[in-house]
Protein backbone atom coordinates (compact mmCIF):
# COMPACT_ATOMS: atom_id res chain seq x y z
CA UNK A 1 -3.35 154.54 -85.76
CA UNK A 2 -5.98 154.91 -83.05
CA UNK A 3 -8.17 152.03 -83.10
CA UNK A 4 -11.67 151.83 -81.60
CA UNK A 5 -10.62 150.03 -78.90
CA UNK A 6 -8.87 153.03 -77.88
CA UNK A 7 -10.67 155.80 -78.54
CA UNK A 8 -10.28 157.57 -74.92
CA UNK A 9 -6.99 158.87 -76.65
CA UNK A 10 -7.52 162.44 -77.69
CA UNK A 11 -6.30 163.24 -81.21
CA UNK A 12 -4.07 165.94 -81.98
CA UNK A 13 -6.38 169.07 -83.00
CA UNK A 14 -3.48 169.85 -85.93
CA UNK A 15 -4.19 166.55 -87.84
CA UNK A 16 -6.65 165.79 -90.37
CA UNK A 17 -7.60 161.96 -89.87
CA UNK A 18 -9.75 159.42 -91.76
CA UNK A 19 -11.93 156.91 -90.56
CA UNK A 20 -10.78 153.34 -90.98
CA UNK A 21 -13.50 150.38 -92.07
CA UNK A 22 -13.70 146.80 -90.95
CA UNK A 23 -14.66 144.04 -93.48
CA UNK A 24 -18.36 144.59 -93.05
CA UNK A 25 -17.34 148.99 -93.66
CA UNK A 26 -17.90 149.10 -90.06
CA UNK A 27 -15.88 151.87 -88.49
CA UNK A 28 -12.97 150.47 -86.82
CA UNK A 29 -10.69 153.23 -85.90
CA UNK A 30 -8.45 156.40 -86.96
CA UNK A 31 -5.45 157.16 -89.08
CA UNK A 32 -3.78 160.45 -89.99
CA UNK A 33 -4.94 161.04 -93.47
CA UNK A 34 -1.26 162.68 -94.82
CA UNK A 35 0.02 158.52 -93.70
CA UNK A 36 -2.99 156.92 -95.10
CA UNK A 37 -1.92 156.01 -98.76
CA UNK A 38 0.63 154.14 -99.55
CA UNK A 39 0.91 150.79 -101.10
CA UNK A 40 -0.74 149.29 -98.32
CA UNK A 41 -3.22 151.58 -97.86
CA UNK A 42 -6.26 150.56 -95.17
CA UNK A 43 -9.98 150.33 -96.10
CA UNK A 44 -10.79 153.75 -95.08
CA UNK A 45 -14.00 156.24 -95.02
CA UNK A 46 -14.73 158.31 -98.19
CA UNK A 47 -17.22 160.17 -100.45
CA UNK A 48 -17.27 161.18 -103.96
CA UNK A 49 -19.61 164.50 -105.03
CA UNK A 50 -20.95 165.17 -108.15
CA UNK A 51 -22.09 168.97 -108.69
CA UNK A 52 -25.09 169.92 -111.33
CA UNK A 53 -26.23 172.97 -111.95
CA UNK A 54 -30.25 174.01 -112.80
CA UNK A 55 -29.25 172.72 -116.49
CA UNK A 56 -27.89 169.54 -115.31
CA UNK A 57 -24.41 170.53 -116.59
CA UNK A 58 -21.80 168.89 -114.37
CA UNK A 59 -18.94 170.44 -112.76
CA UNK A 60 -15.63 168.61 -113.74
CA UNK A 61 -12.39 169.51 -112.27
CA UNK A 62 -9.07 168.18 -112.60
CA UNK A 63 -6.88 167.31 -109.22
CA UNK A 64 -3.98 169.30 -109.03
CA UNK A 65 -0.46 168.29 -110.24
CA UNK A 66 0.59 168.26 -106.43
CA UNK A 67 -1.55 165.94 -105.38
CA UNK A 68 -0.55 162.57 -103.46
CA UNK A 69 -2.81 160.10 -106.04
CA UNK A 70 -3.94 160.70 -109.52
CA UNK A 71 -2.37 164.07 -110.05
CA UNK A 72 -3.43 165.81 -112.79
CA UNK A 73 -6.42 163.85 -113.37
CA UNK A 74 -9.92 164.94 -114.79
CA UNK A 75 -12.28 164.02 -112.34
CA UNK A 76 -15.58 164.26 -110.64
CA UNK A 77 -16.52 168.01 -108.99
CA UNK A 78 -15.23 167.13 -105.32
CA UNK A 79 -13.48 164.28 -103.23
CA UNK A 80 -12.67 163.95 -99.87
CA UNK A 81 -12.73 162.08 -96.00
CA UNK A 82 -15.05 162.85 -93.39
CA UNK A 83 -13.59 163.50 -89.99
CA UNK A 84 -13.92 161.81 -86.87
CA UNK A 85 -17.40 162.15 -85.83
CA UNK A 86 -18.32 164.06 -89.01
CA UNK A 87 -21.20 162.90 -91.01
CA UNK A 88 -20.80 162.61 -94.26
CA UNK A 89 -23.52 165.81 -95.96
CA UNK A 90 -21.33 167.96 -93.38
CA UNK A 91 -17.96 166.59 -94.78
CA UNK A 92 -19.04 166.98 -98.75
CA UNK A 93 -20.54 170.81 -97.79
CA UNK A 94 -17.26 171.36 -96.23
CA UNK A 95 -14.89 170.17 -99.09
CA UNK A 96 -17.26 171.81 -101.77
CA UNK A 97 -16.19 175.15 -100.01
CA UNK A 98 -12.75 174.55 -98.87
CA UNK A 99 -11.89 172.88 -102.74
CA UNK A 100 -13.88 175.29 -104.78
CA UNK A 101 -15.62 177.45 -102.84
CA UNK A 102 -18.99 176.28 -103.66
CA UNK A 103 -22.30 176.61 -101.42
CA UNK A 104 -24.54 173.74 -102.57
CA UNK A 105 -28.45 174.24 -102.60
CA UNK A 106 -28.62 170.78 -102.03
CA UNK A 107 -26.34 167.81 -101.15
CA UNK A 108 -28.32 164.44 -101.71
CA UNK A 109 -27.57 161.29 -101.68
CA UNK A 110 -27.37 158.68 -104.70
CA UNK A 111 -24.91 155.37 -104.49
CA UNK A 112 -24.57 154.73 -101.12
CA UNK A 113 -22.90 151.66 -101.09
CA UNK A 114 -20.29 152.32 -103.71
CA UNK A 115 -16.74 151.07 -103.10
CA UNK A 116 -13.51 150.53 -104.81
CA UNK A 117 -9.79 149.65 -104.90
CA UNK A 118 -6.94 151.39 -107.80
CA UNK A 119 -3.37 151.15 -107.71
CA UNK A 120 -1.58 153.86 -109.20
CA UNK A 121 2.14 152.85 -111.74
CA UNK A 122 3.98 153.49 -108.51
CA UNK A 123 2.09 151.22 -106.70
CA UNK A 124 0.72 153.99 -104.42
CA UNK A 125 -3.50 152.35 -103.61
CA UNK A 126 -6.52 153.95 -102.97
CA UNK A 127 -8.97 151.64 -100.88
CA UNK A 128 -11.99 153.56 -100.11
CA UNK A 129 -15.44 152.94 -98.68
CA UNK A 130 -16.58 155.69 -100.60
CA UNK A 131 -20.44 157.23 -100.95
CA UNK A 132 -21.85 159.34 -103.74
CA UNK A 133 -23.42 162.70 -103.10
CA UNK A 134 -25.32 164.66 -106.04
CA UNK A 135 -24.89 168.81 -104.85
CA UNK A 136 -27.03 171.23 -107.13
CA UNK A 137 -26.56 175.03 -107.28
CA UNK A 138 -28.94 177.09 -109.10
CA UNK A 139 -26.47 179.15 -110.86
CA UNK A 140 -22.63 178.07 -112.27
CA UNK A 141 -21.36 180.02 -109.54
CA UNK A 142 -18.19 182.15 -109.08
CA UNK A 143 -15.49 179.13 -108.53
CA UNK A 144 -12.68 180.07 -106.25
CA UNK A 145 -10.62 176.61 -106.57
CA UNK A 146 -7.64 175.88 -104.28
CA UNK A 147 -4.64 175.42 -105.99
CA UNK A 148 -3.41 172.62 -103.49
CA UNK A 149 -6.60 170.51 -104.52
CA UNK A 150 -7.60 171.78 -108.34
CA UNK A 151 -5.86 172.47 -111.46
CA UNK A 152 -9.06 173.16 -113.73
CA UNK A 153 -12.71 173.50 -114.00
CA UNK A 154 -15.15 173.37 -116.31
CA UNK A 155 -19.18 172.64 -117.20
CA UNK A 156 -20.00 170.04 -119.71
CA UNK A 157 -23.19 168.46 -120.18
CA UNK A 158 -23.83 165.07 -118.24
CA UNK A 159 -24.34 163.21 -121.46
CA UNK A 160 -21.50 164.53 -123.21
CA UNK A 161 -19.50 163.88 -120.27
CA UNK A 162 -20.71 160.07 -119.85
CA UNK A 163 -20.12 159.31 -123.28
CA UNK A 164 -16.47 160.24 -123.56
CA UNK A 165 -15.99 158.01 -120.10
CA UNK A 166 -17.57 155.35 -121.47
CA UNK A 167 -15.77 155.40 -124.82
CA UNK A 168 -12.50 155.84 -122.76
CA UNK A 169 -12.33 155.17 -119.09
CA UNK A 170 -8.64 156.23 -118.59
CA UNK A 171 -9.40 159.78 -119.37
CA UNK A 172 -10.80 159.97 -115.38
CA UNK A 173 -9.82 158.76 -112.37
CA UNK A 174 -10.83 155.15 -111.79
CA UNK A 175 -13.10 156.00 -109.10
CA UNK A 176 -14.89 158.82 -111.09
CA UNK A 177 -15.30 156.13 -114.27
CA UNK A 178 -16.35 153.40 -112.15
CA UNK A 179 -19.17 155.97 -110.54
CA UNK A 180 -20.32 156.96 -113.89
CA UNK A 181 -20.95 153.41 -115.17
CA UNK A 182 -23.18 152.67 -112.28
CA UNK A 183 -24.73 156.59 -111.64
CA UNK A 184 -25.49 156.25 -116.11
CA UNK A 185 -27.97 153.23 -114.60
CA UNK A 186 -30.01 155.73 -112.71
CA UNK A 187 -31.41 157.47 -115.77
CA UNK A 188 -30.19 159.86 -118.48
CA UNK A 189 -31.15 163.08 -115.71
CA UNK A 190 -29.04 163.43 -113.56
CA UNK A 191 -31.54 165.87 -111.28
CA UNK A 192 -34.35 162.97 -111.58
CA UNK A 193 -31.97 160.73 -109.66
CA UNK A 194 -33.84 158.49 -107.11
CA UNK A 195 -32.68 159.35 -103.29
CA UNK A 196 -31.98 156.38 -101.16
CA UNK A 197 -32.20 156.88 -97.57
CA UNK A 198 -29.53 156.62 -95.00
CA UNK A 199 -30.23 153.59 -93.87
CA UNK A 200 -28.51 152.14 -96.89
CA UNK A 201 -25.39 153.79 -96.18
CA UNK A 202 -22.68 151.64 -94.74
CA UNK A 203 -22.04 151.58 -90.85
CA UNK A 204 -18.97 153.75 -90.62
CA UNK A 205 -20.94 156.51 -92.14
CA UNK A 206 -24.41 155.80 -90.63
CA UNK A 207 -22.53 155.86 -87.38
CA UNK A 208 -19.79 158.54 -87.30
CA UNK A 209 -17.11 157.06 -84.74
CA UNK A 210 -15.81 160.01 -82.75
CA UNK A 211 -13.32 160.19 -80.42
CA UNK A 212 -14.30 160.31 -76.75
CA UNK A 213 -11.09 161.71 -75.26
């Protein structure tokens, strides 16, 4: 780990880090994201994204068998880490391409204080300051999903989709189910959403740490 009391250290161009969180989910430092998660895993920097189209039909994907946590899980349209210095619209348009290659019309804020904790059977943990986004496109576009990242995709209407999480959380991930409890609250549209500003956000994303070596 490079902490932020050391971040004249240049990191290695080749590796993909994460950015840790204090207590507060003030940015503290870096980590290599492939040594990240493990049963001890550090509060780190996150964001969940939830994709719409005009209809309000939500994009639902499930992660591919390969990956490290929650394999072959149905999920929310895209996950991921912003980088060092990377703030966090920039981070969700870049996953939404590199995952599915999806352009977003818009990428808009909606729970920006959300955070959570899961353990998986093997007692792998994910321990995530981790932001919602709300992207819209104005057509299902052409999907191109990575195989490393997604298994499946598929449309399904918002209310279908809340209903059969709320009648049985286990068939998502535990972050997605947690997310749709609290993003149900907003309203029954997802596209009438309120916006919060940034200022709500937590520190570490407010305030992308970058390295200065």
């Amino acid at each position: 780990m490079i902490s932020a009391l050391d971040t004249n250290s240049a990191l290695d161009p080749d590796t993909e880090y994460v950015v840790l969180c204090g207590a507060d989910h003030e940015p503290v430092g870096f980590a290599p994201k492939a040594e990240v998660h493990h049963e001890h895993t550090p509060l780190h920097l996150a964001f969940s994204c939830y994709v719409f189209d005009r209809a309000g039909r939500l994009l639902v994907t499930r992660r591919a068998r390969a990956k490290k946590t929650w394999p072959g899980v149905r999920t929310n349209s895209c996950c991921g880490h912003p980088g060092p210095g990377e703030a966090l619209p920039d981070a969700v348009a870049r996953r939404l391409t590199d995952e599915l290659g999806v352009v977003a019309d818009t990428i808009e804020l909606v729970l920006p204080a959300f955070a959570y904790q899961a353990t998986m059977p093997d007692g792998t943990r994910e321990n995530e300051v981790c932001p919602v986004y709300r992207a819209t496109v104005a057509d299902r576009p052409a999907l191109r999903p990575d195989p490393s990242e997604v298994d499946e995709t598929g449309w399904v209407s918002w209310t279908d989709f809340v209903a059969e999480v709320r009648a049985d959380p286990s068939a998502v991930s535990p972050w997605c189910s947690r997310q749709v409890g609290v993003l149900h609250r907003l309203g029954p549209d997802p596209l009438r959403w309120p916006v919060p500003d940034d200022t709500e956000l937590p520190s570490a994303a407010r305030e992308p740490l970058a390295p200065r070596g």
